[in-house]
Protein backbone atom coordinates (compact mmCIF):
# COMPACT_ATOMS: atom_id res chain seq x y z
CA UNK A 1 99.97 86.02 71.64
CA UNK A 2 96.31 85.54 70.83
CA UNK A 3 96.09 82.24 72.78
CA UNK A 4 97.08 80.49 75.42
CA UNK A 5 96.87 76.89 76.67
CA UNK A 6 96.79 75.59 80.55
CA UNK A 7 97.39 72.13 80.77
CA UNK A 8 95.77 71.90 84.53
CA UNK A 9 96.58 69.02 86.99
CA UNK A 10 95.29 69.78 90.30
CA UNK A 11 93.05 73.36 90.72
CA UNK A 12 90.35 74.03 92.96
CA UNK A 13 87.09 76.03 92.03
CA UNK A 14 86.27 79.56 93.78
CA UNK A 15 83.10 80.45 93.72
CA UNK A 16 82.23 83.71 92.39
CA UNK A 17 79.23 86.02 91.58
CA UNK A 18 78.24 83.82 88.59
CA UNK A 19 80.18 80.54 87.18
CA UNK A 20 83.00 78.93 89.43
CA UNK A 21 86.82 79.77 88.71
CA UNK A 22 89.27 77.03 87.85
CA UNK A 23 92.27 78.44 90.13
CA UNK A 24 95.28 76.67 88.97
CA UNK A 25 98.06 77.55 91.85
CA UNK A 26 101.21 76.41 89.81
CA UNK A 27 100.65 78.75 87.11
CA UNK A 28 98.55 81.87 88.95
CA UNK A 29 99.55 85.38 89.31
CA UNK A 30 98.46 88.35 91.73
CA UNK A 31 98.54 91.35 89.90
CA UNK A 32 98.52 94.82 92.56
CA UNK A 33 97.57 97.47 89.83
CA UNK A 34 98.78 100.87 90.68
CA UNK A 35 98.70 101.60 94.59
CA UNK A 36 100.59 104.77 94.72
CA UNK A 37 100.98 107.60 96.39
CA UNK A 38 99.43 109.87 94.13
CA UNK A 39 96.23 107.59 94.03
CA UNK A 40 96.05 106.49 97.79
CA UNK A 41 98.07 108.50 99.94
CA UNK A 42 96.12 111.76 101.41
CA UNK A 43 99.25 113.77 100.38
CA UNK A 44 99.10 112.19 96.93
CA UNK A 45 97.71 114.04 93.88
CA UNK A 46 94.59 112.66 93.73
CA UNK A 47 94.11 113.33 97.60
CA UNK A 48 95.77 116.66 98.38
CA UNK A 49 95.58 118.58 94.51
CA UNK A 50 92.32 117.06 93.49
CA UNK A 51 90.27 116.43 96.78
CA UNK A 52 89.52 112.99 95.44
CA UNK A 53 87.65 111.18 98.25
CA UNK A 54 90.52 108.17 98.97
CA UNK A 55 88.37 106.66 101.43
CA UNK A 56 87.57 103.56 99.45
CA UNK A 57 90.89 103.15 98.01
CA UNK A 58 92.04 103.10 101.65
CA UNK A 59 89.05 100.64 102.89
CA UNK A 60 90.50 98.32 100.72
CA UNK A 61 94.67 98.05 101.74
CA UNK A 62 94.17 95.52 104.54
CA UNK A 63 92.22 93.48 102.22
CA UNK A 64 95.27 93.48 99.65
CA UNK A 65 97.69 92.89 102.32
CA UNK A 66 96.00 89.68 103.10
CA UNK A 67 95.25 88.62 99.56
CA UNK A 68 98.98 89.21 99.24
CA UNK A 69 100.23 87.09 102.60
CA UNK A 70 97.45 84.54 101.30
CA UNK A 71 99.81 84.76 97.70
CA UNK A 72 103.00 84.10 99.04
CA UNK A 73 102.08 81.89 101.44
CA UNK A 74 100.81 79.29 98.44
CA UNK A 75 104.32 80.81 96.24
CA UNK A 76 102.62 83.24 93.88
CA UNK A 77 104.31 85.25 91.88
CA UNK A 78 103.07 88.92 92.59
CA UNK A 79 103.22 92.08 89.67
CA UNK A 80 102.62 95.42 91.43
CA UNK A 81 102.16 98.08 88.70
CA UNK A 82 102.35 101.92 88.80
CA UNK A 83 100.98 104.34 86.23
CA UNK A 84 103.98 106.37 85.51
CA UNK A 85 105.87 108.30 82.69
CA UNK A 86 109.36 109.45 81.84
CA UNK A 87 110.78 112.56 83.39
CA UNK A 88 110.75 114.36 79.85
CA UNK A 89 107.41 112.70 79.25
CA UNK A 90 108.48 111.64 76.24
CA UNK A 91 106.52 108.42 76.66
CA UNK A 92 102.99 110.16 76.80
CA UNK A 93 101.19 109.91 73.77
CA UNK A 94 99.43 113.22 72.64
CA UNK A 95 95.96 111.38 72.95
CA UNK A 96 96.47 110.56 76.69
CA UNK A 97 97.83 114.30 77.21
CA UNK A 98 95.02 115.41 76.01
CA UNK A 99 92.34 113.48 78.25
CA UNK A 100 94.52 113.64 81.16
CA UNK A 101 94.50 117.98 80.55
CA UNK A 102 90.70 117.91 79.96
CA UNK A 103 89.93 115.73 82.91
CA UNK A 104 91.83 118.54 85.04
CA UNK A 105 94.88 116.68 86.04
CA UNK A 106 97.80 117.24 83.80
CA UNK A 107 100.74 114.53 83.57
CA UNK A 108 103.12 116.14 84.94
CA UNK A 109 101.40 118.87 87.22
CA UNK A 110 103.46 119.68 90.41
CA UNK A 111 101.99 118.40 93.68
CA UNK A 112 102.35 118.09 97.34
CA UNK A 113 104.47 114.75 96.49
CA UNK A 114 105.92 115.68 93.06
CA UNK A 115 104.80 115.58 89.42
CA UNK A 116 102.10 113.59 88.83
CA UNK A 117 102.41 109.96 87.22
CA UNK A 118 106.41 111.02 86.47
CA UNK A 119 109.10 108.47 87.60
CA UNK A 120 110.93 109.10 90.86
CA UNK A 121 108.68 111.60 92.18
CA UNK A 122 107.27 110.19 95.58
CA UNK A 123 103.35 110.49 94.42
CA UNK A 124 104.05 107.86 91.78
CA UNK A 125 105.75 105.09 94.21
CA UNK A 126 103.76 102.93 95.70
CA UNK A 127 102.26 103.43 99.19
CA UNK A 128 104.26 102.42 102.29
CA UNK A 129 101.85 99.40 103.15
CA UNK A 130 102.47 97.68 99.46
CA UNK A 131 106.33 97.24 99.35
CA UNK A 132 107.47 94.22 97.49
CA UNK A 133 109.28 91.47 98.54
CA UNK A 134 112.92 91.39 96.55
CA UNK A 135 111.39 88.28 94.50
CA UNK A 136 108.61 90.37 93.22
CA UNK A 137 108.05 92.27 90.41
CA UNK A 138 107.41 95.91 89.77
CA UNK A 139 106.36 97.26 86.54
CA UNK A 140 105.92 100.96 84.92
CA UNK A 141 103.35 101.08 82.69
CA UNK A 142 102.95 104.55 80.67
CA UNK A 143 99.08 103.37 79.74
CA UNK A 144 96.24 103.05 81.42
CA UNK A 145 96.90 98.51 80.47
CA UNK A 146 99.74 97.24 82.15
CA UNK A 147 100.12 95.18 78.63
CA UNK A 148 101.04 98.51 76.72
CA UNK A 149 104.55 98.86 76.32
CA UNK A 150 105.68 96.56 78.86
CA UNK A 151 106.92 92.94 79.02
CA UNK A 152 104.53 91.20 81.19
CA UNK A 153 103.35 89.08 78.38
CA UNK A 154 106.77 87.73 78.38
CA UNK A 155 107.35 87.65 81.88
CA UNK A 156 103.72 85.72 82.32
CA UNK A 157 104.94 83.41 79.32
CA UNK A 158 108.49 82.35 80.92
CA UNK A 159 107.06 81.59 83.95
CA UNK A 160 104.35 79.52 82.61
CA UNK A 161 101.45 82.25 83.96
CA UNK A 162 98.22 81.42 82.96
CA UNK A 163 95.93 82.40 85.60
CA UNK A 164 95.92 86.18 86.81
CA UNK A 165 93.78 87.58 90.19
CA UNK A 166 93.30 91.73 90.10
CA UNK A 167 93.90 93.84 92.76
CA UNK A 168 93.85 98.07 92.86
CA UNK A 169 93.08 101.36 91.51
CA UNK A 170 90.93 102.37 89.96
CA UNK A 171 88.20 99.73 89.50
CA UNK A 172 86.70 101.28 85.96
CA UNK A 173 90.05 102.60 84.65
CA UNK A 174 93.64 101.11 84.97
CA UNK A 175 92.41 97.86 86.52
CA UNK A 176 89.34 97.20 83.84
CA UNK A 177 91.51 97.86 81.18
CA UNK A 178 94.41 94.87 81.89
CA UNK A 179 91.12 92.52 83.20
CA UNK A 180 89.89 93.24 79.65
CA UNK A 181 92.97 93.45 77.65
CA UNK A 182 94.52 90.22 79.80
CA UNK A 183 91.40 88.11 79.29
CA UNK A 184 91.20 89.23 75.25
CA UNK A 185 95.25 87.15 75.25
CA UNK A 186 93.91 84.09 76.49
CA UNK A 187 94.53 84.20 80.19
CA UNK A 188 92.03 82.94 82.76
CA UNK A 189 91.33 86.34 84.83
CA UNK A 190 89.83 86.77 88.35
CA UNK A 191 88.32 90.11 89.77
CA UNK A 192 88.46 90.48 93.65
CA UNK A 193 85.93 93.72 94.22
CA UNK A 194 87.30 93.83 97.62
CA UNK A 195 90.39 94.69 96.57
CA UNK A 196 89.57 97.51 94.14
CA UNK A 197 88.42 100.50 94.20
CA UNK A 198 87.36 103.61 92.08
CA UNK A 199 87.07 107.32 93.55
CA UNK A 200 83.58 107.25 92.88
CA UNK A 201 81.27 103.98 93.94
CA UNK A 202 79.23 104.42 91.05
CA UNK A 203 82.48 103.94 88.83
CA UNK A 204 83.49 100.63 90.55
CA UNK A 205 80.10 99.48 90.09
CA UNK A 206 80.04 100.01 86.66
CA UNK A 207 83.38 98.32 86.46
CA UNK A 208 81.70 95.58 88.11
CA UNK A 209 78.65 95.42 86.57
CA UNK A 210 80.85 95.29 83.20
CA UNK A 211 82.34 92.22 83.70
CA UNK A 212 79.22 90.72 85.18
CA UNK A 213 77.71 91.28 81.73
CA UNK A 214 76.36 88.25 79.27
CA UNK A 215 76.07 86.10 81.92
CA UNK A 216 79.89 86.10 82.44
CA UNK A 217 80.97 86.07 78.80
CA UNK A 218 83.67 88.61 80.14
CA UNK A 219 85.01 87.45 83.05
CA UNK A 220 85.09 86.48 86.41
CA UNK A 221 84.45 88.39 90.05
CA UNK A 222 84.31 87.18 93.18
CA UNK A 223 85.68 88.57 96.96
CA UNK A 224 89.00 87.91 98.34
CA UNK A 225 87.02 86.04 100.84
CA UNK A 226 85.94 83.74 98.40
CA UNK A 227 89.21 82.81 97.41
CA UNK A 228 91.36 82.65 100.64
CA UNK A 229 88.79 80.43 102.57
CA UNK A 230 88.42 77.91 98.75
């Protein structure tokens, strides 16, 4: 799919740090990109094997939580993705081993809550505060894009998905990468800072500062503020 067309009836414009949004309810997804244990949780990987400081990815749970009451209340559909591999890790390509290894975290390495990023350890569900409702979807993604090797594009395409709001961890990573990669197929794609977070401020503000760039030629970002109270 290289494009994709919204025929919109009734939206309303969010403001944002640049050009207003065109938020088009009937067709608009909230995507809640990776909050696991082993990126949030204290006892997680990141947390209790890395000594990660968590405190921003914590700051920002409340703020998703209401983003995703404000969601269902106007009948969103809601994606939560985790990061996450096969228990053989046959699904890890040799390139991602590699970076993963020589940023000092193996896939795979045993921690306080399991291997790390491997499917049905506890460190790679997600966090007690994000469980989703039975009509909402969860994906596993084994890339850093929830658009590698999954079927969201044709989960987004059946339901007529044309609008997509991001939410998670980490701001410059797993949540830049499906803003980019999701904006590159056509859809219209809203950042809410709030809601994101890196484990280093200067990485979310790159992030940021990213899709701020060309005088928003990339994309979109706003609060969650912004949008609840449009």
């Amino acid at each position: 799919m290289t494009h994709i067309t919204s025929q919109i009836k009734q939206l309303i414009w969010v403001t944002t740090r640049q050009h207003p949004f065109p938020l088009d309810f009937a067709h608009t997804a909230l995507l809640v990109i990776d909050m696991q244990n082993g990126f949030c949780h204290p006892d997680g990987f990141c947390g209790n094997e890395l000594g990660a400081d968590l405190s921003a990815a914590q700051a920002i749970i409340p703020r998703i939580q209401n983003s995703i009451d404000w969601a269902r209340k106007h009948g969103l559909l809601i994606i939560y993705t985790r990061e996450s591999h096969l228990p053989d890790m046959s699904d890890v390509s040799p390139s991602k081993e590699l970076r993963y290894r020589n940023a000092g975290y193996p896939i795979g390495s045993p921690g306080k809550m399991g291997r790390f990023l491997i499917q049905g350890e506890p460190g790679t569900n997600l966090i007690d505060q994000m469980q989703p409702l039975n009509t909402e979807l969860q994906i596993d993604k084994p890339a850093q894009s929830v658009f590698i090797e999954t079927d969201l594009v044709n989960i987004l395409q059946q339901r007529n998905i044309t609008h997509l709001l991001f939410t998670g961890v980490t701001t410059e990573c797993c949540v830049l990468a499906s803003y980019r990669q999701a904006s590159d197929l056509g859809f219209y794609c809203l950042l809410l800072e709030d809601c994101c977070a890196a484990m280093s401020p200067v990485e979310h503000q790159a992030a940021i500062d990213v899709l701020l760039g060309e005088n928003g030629a990339i994309g979109w970002v706003t609060s969650s503020d912004n949008l609840i109270l449009s």
